[in-house]
Protein backbone atom coordinates (compact mmCIF):
# COMPACT_ATOMS: atom_id res chain seq x y z
CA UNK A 1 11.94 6.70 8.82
CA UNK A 2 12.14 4.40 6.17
CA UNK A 3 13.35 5.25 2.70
CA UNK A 4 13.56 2.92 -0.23
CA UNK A 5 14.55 3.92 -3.93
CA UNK A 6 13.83 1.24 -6.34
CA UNK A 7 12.52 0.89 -10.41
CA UNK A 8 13.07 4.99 -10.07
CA UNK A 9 10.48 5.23 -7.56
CA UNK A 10 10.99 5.99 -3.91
CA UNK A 11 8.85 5.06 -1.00
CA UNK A 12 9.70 7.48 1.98
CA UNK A 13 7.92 7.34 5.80
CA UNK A 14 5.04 9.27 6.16
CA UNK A 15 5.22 12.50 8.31
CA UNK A 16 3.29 15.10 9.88
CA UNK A 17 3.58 17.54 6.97
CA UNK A 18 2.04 14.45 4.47
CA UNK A 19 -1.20 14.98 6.35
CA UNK A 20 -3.17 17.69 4.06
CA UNK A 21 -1.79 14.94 0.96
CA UNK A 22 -3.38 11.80 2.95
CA UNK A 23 -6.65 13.54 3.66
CA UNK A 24 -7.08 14.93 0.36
CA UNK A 25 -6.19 11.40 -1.13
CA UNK A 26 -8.71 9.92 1.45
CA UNK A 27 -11.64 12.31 1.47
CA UNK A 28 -11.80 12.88 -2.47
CA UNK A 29 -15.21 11.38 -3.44
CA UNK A 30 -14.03 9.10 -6.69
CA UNK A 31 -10.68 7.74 -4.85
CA UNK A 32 -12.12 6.98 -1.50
CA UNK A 33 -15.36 5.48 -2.39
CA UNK A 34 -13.78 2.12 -1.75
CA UNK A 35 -12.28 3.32 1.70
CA UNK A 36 -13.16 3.32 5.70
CA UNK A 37 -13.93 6.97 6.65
CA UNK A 38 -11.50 9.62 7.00
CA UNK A 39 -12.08 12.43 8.71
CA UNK A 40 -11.22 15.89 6.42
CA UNK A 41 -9.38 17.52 9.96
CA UNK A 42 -5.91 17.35 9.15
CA UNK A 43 -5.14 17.89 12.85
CA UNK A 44 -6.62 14.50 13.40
CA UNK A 45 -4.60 12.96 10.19
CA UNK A 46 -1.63 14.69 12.20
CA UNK A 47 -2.13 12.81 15.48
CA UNK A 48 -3.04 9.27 13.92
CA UNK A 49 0.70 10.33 12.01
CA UNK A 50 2.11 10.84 15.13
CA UNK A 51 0.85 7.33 16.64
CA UNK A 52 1.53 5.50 13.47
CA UNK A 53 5.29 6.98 13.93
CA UNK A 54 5.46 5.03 17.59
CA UNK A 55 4.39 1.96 15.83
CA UNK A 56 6.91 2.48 13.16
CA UNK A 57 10.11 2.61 15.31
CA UNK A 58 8.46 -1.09 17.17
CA UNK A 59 8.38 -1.98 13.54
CA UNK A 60 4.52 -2.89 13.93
CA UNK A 61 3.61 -0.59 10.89
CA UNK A 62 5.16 0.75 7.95
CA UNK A 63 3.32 4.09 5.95
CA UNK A 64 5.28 4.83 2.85
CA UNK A 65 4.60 8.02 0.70
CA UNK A 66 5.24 7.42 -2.91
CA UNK A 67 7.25 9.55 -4.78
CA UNK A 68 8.28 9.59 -8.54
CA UNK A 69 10.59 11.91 -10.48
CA UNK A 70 10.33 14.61 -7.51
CA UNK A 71 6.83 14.22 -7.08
CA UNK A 72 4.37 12.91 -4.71
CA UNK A 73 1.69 10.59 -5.93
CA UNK A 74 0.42 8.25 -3.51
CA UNK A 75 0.25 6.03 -0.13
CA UNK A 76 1.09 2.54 0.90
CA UNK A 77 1.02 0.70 4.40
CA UNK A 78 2.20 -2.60 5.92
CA UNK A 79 0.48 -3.33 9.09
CA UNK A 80 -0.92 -5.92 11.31
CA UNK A 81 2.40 -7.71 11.71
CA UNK A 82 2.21 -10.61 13.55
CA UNK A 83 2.96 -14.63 13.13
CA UNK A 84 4.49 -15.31 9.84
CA UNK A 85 2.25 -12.33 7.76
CA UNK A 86 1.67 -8.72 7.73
CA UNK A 87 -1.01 -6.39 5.65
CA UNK A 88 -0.41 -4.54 2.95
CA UNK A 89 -3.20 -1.86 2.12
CA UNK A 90 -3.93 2.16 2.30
CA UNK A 91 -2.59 1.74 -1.61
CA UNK A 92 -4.02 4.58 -3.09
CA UNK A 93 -2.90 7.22 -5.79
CA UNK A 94 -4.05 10.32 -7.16
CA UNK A 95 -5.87 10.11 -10.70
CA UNK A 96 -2.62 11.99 -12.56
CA UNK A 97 -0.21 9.13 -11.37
CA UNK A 98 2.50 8.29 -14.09
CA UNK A 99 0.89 4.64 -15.42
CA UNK A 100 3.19 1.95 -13.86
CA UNK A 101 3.71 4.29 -10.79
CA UNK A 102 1.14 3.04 -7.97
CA UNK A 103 2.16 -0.89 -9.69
CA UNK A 104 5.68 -0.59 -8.73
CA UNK A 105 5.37 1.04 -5.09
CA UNK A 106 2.90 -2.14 -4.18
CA UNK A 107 5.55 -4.03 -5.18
CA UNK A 108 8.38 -2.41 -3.71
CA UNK A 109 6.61 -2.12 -0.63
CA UNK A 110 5.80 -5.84 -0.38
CA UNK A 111 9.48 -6.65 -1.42
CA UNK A 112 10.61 -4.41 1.70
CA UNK A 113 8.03 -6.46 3.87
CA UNK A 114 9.05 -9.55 2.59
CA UNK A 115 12.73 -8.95 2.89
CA UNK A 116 12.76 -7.66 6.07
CA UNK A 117 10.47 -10.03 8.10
CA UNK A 118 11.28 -12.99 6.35
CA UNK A 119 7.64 -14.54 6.05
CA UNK A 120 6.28 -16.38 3.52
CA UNK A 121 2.63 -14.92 2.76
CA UNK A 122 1.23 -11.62 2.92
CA UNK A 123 -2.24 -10.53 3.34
CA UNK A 124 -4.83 -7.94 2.01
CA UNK A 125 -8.59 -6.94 1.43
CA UNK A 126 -10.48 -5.77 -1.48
CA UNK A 127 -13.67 -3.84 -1.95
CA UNK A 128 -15.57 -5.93 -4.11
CA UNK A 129 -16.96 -3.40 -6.29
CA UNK A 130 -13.43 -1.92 -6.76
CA UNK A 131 -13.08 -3.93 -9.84
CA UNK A 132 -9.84 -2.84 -11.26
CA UNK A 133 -7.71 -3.02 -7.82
CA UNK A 134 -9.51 -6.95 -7.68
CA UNK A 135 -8.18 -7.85 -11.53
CA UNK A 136 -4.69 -6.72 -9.89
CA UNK A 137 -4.42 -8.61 -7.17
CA UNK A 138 -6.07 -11.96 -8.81
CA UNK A 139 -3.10 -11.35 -11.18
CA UNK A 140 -1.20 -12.72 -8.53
CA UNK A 141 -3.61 -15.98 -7.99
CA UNK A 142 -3.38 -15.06 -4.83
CA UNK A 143 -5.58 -17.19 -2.07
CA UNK A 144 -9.12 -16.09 -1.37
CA UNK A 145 -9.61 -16.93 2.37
CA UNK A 146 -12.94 -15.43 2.83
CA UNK A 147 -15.47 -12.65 2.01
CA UNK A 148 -18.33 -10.64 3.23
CA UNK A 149 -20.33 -8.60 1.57
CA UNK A 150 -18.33 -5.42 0.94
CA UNK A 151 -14.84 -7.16 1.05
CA UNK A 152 -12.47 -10.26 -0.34
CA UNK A 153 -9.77 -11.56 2.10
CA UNK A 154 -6.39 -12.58 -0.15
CA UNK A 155 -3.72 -14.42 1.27
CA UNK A 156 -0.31 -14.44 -1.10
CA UNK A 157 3.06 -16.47 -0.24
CA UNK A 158 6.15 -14.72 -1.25
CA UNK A 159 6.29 -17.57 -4.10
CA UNK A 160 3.97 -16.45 -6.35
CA UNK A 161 4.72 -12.79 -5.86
CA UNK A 162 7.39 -13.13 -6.86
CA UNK A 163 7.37 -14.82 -10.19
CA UNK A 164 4.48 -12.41 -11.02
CA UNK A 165 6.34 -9.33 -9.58
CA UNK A 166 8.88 -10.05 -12.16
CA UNK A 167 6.42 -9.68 -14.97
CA UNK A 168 5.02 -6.35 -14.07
CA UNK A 169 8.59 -4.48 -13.48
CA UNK A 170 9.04 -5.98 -16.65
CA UNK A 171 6.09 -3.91 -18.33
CA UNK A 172 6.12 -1.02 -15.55
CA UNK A 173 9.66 -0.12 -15.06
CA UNK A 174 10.47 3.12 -16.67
């Protein structure tokens, strides 16, 4: 399992006893509008953990819980590692996160990506309608590579994360 500590926030693997947290992250009506279906089992969330823990020690995937001053607040994933790119999504919060919080666990969670596979772009997608996650992510001027009707595909080289990565620790870090 994976643990990270950076900008006083720490990312730590997900496990089975984050499941009830996922589901209830995933399942609550405001926060998961903008998200493929979860199922409210937690016996299901349990065995898609244990998967997603096989695919962590081939270092295919990466699920981070968020944690900040003792507390859990949120998720973040890399996946679909291949080539010279991996994913980045499953970036969700609850509505009491500390402001700044969710901001710097992207980041540190793209820097760990970054860092350890040595590529040069990452990707993502972006509900449409979820207008406030979109305004982040264009922040970056990341690449728009395509779009259907729900989504927007981004593409973003380490370059121009990181010069604007430096200007939200900046106004984030506590």
């Amino acid at each position: 399992m994976e643990r990270i500590e950076r900008y006083g926030i720490v990312l730590r693997g997900v496990t089975e006893e984050d499941a009830a947290f996922i589901v209830k992250l995933r399942t609550d009506e405001s926060l998961g509008r903008f998200l493929s279906h979860t199922s409210p089992d937690i016996e299901k969330q349990k065995e898609w953990i244990r998967g997603y823990e096989m695919r962590e020690a081939e270092d295919r995937e990466f699920y981070f819980i968020c944690e900040y001053q003792g507390k859990v607040y949120g998720t973040t994933r890399i996946y679909n590692i291949e080539d010279d790119c991996f994913e980045v999504g499953s970036w969700l919060f609850t509505p009491h996160t500390p402001s700044g919080v969710s901001v710097l666990a992207d980041i540190i969670a793209r820097e760990f990506a970054f860092d350890k596979f040595g590529f040069d772009k990452c990707r993502f997608e972006v509900r449409k309608q979820n207008l406030s996650v979109v305004k982040y992510h264009k922040g970056y001027q990341p690449t728009i590579i395509g779009e259907d009707e729900l989504n927007y595909y981004f593409t973003l080289t380490k370059t121009k994360f990181d010069i604007h990565k430096t200007k939200l620790i900046k106004i984030f870090q506590k």
